[in-house]
C-alpha atoms as a PDB file:
ATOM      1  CA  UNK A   1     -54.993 -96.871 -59.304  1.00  0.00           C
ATOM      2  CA  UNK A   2     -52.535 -94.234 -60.028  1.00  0.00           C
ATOM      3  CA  UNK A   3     -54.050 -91.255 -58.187  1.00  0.00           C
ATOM      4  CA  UNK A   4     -55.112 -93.670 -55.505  1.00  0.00           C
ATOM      5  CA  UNK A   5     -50.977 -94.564 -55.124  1.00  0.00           C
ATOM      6  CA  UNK A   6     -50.226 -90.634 -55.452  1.00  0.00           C
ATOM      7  CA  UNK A   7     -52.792 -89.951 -52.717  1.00  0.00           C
ATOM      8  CA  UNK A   8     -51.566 -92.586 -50.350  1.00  0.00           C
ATOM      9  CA  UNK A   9     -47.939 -91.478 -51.000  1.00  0.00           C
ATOM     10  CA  UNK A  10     -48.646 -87.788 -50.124  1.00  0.00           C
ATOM     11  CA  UNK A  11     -50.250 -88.649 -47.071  1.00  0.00           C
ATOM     12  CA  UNK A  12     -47.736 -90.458 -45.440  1.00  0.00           C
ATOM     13  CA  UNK A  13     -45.286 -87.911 -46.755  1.00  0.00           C
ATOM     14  CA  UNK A  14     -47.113 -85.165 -44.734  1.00  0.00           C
ATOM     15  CA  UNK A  15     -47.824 -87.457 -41.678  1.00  0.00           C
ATOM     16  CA  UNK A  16     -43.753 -88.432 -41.776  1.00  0.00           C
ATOM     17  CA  UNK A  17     -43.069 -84.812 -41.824  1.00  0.00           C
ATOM     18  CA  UNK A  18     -45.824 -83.401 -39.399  1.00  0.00           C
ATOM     19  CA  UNK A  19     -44.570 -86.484 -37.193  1.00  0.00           C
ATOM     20  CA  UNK A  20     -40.817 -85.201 -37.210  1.00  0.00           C
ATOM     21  CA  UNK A  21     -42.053 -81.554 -36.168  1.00  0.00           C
ATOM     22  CA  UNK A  22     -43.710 -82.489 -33.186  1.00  0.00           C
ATOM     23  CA  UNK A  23     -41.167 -84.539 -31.497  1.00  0.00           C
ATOM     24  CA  UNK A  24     -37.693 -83.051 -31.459  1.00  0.00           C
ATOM     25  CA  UNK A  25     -35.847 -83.017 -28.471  1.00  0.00           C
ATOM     26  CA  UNK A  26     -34.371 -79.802 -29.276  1.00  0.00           C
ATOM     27  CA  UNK A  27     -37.879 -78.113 -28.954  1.00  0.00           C
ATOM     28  CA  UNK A  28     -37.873 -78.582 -25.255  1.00  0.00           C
ATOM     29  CA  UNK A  29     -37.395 -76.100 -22.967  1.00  0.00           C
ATOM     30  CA  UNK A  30     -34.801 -78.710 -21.190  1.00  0.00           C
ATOM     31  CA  UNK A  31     -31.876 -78.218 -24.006  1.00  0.00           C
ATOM     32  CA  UNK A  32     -33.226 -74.314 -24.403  1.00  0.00           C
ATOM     33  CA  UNK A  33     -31.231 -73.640 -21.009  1.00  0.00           C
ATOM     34  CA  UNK A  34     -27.965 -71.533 -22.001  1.00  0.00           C
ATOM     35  CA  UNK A  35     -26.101 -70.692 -18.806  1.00  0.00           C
ATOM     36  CA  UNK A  36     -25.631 -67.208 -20.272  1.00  0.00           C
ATOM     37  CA  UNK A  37     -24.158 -64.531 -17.916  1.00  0.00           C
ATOM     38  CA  UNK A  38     -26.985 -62.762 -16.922  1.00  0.00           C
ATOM     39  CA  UNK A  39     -27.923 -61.093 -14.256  1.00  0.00           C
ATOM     40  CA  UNK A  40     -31.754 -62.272 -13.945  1.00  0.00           C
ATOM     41  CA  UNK A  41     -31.493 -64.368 -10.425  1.00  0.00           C
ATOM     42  CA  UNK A  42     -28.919 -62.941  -8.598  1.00  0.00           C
ATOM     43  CA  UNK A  43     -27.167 -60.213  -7.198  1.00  0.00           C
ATOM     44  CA  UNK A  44     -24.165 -58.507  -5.610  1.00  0.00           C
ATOM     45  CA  UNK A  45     -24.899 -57.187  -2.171  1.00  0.00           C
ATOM     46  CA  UNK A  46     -23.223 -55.023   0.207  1.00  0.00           C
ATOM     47  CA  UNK A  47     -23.855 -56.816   3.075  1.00  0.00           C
ATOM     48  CA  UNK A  48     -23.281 -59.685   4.959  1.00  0.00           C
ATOM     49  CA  UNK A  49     -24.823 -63.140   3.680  1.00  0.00           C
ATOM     50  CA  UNK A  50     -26.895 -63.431   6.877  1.00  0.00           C
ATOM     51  CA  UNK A  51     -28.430 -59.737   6.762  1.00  0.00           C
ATOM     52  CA  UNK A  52     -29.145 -59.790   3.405  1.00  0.00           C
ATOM     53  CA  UNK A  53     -31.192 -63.062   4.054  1.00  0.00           C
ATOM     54  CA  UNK A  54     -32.782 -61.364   6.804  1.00  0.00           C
ATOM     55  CA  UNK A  55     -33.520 -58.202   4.153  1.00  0.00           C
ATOM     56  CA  UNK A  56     -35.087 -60.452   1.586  1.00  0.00           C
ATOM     57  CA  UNK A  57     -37.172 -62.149   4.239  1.00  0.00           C
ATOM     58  CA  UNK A  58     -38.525 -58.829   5.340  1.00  0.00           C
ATOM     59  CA  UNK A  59     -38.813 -57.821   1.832  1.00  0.00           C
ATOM     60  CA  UNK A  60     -41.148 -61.043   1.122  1.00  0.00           C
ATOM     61  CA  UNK A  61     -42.885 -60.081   4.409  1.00  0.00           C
ATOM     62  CA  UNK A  62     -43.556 -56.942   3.544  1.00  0.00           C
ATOM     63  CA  UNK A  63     -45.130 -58.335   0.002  1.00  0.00           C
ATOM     64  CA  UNK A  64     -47.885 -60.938   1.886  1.00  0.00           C
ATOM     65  CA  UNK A  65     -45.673 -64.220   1.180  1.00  0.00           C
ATOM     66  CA  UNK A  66     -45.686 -66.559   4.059  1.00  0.00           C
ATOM     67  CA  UNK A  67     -42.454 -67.974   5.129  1.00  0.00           C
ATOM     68  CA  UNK A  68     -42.137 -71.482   4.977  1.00  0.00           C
ATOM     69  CA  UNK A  69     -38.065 -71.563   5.624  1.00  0.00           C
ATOM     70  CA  UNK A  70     -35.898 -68.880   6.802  1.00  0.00           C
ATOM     71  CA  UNK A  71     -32.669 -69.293   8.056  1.00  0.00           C
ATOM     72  CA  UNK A  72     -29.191 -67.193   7.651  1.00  0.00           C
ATOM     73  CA  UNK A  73     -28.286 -68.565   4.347  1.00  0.00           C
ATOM     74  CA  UNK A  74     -31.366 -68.994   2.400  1.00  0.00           C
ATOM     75  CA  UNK A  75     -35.182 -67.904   2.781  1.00  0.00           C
ATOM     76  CA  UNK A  76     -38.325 -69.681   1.425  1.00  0.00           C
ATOM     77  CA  UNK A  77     -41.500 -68.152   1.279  1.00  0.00           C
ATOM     78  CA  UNK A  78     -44.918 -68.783  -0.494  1.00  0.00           C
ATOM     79  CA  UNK A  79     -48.232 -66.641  -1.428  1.00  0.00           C
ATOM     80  CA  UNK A  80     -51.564 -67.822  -3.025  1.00  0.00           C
ATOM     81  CA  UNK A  81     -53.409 -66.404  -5.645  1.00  0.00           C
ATOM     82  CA  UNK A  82     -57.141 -67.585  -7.119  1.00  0.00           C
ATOM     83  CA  UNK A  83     -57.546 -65.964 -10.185  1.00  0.00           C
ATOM     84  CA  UNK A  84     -60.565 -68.064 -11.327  1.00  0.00           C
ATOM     85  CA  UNK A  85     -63.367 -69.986  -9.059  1.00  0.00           C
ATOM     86  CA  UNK A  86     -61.674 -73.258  -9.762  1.00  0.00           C
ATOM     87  CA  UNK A  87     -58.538 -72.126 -10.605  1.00  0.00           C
ATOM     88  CA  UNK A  88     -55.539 -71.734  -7.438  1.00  0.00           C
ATOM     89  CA  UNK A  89     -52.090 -70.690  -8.499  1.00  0.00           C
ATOM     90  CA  UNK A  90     -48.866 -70.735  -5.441  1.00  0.00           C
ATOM     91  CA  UNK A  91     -46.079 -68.875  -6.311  1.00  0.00           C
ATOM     92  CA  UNK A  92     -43.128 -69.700  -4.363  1.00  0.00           C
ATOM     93  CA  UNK A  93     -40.157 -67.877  -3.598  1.00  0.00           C
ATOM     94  CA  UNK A  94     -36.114 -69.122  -2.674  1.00  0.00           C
ATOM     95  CA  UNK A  95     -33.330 -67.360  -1.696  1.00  0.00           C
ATOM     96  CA  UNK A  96     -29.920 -68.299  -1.123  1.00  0.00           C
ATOM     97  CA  UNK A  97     -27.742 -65.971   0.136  1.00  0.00           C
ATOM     98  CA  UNK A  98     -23.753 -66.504   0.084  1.00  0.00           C
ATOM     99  CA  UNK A  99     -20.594 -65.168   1.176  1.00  0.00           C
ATOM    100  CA  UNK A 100     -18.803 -63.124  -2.145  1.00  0.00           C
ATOM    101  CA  UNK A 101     -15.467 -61.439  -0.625  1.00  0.00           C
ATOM    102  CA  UNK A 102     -14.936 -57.919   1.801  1.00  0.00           C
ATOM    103  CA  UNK A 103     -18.240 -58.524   3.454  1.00  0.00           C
ATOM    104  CA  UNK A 104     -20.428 -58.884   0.763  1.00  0.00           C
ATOM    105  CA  UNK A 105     -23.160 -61.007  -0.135  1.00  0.00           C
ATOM    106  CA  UNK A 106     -23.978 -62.599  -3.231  1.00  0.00           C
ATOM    107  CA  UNK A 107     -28.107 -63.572  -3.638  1.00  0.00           C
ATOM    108  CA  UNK A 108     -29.839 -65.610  -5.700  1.00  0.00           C
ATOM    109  CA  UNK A 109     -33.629 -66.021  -6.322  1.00  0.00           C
ATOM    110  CA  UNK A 110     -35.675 -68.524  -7.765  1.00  0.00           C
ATOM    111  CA  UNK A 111     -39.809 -68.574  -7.825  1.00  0.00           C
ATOM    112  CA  UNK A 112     -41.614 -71.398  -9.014  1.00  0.00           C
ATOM    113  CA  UNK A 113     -45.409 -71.069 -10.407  1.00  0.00           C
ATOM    114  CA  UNK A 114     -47.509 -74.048  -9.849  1.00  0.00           C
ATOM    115  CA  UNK A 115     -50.976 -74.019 -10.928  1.00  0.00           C
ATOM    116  CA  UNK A 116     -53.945 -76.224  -9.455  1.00  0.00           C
ATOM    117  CA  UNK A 117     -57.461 -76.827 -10.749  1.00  0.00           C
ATOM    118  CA  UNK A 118     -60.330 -78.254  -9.067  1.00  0.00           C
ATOM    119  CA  UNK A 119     -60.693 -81.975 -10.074  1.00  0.00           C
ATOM    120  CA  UNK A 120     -64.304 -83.299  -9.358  1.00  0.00           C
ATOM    121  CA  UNK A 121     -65.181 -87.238  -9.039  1.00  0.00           C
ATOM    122  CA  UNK A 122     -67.677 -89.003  -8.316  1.00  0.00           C
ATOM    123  CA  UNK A 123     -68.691 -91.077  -5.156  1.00  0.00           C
ATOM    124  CA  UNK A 124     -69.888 -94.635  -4.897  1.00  0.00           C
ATOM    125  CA  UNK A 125     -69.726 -97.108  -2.203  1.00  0.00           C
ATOM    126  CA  UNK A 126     -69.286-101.183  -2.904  1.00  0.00           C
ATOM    127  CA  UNK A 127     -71.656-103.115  -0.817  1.00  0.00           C
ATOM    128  CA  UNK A 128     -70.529-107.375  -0.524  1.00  0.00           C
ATOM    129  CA  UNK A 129     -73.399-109.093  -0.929  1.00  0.00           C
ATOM    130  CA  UNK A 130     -72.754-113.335  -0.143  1.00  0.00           C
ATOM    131  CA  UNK A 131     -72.547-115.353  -3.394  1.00  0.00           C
ATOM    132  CA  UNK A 132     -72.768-112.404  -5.328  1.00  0.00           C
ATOM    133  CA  UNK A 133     -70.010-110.244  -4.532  1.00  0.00           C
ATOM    134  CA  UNK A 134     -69.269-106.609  -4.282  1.00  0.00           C
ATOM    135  CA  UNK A 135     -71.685-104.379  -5.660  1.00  0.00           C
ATOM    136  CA  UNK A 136     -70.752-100.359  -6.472  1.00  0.00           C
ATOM    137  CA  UNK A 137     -73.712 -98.257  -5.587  1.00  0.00           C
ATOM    138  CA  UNK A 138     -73.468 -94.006  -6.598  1.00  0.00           C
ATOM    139  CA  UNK A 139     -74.575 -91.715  -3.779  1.00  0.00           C
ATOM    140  CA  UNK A 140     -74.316 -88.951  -6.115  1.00  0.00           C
ATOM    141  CA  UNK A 141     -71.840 -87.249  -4.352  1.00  0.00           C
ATOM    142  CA  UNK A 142     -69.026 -85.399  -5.726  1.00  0.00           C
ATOM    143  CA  UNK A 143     -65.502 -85.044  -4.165  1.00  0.00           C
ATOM    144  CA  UNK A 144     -63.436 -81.876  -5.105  1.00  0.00           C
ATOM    145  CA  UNK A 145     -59.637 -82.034  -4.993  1.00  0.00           C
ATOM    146  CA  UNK A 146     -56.765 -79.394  -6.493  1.00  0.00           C
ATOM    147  CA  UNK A 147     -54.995 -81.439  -8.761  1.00  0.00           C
ATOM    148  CA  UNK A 148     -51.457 -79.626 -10.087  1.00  0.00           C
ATOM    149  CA  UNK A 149     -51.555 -79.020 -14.012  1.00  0.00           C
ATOM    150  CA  UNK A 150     -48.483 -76.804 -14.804  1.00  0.00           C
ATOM    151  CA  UNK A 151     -45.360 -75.860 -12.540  1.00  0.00           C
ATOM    152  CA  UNK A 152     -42.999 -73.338 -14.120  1.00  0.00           C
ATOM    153  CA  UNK A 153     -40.186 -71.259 -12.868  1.00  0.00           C
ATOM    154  CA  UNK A 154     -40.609 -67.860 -13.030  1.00  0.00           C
ATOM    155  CA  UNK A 155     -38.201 -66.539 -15.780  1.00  0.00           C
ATOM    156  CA  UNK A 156     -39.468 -62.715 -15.914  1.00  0.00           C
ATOM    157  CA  UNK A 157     -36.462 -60.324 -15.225  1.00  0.00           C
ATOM    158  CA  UNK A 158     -38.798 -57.819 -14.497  1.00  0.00           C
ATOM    159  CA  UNK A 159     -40.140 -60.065 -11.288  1.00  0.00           C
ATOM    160  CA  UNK A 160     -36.708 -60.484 -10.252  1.00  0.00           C
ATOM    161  CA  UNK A 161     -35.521 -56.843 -10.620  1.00  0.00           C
ATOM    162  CA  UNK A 162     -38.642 -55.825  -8.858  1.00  0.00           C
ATOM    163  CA  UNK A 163     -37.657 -58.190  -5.698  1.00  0.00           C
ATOM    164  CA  UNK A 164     -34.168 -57.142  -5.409  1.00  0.00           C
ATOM    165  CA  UNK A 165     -35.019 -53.510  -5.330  1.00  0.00           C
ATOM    166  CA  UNK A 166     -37.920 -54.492  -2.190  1.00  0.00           C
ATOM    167  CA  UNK A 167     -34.586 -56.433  -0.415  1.00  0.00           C
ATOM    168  CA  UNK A 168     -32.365 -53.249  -1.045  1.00  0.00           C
ATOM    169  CA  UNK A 169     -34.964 -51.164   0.680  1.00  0.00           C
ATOM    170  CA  UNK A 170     -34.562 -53.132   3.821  1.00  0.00           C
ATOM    171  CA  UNK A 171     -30.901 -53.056   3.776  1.00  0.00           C
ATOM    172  CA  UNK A 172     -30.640 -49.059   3.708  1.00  0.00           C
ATOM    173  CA  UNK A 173     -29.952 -47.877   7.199  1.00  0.00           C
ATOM    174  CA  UNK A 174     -33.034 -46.819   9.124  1.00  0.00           C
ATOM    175  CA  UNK A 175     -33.016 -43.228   9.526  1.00  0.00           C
ATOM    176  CA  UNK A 176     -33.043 -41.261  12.370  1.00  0.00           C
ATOM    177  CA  UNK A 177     -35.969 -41.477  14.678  1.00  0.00           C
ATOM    178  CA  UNK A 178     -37.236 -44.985  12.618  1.00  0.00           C
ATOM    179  CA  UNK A 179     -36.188 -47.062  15.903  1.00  0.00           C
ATOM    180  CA  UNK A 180     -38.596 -44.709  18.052  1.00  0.00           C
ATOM    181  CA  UNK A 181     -41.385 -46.343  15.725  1.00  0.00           C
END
């Protein structure tokens, strides 16, 4: 009776403590979020708000995204990848661009990864049948759909600092002869 107490004890002792583990709100990426003062999503630009919007739609362009949104303030743009048969991932790519003093622009950058899978279910058709009532039938069929599983922003600095160097490649002035292209 004894060791059949201890036992009982010790489980809910380890379920109590496995159960307080699991379901802190501090765990979430939610309260993880610091503000801190880098530099990952935006940058100083020397130029104006409106050409470096045009830069960074180029640059995205220039990369295969297709633009969704593009305007003299912000650019949005979107390219699809399939990495597995029934796997389909979008990434998709903002930009805000905004005045910052002297002519300059100041440009942030924000991609979002959502991820899809192919979802298959099953057909059937209901057939009414007089007293009876409706009766489900399976053809057999199968109907595929992409269903999202995970969205995610992008939070690799390398990814960012890879972009802004594209958009500061279309701001440098063309050299001469480029216009005779």
């Amino acid at each position: 009776m004894h060791r059949h107490r201890s036992r009982v004890l010790l489980a809910l002792a380890c379920c109590a403590v496995l159960g307080g583990c699991g379901g802190r709100a501090a765990d979430t990426p939610l309260l993880r979020e610091s503000f801190d003062s880098g530099d990952t999503y935006t940058r100083d630009i020397d130029a104006s708000p409106a050409h470096a919007c045009e830069a960074a739609r180029r640059a995205l362009l220039g990369q295969g995204y297709a633009i969704t949104r593009a305007g003299t303030d912000s650019v949005e743009a979107n390219k699809n990848f399939q990495p597995r048969e029934e796997l389909h991932e979008q990434l998709v790519l903002r930009v805000s661009c905004a005045a910052h003093g002297n002519g300059r622009a100041q440009v942030f950058a924000s991609a979002v990864q959502d991820r899809y899978a192919l979802k298959k279910s099953p057909t059937s058709a209901s057939v009414g049948v007089g007293a009876l009532g409706s009766v489900s039938l399976p053809f057999g069929g199968n109907d595929d759909s992409l269903v999202r599983v995970a969205s995610s922003t992008v939070q690799d600095p390398v990814f960012y600092r890879h972009f802004f160097e594209r958009l500061q490649q279309y701001l440098a002035p063309a050299a001469p002869g480029d216009a005779a292209r």
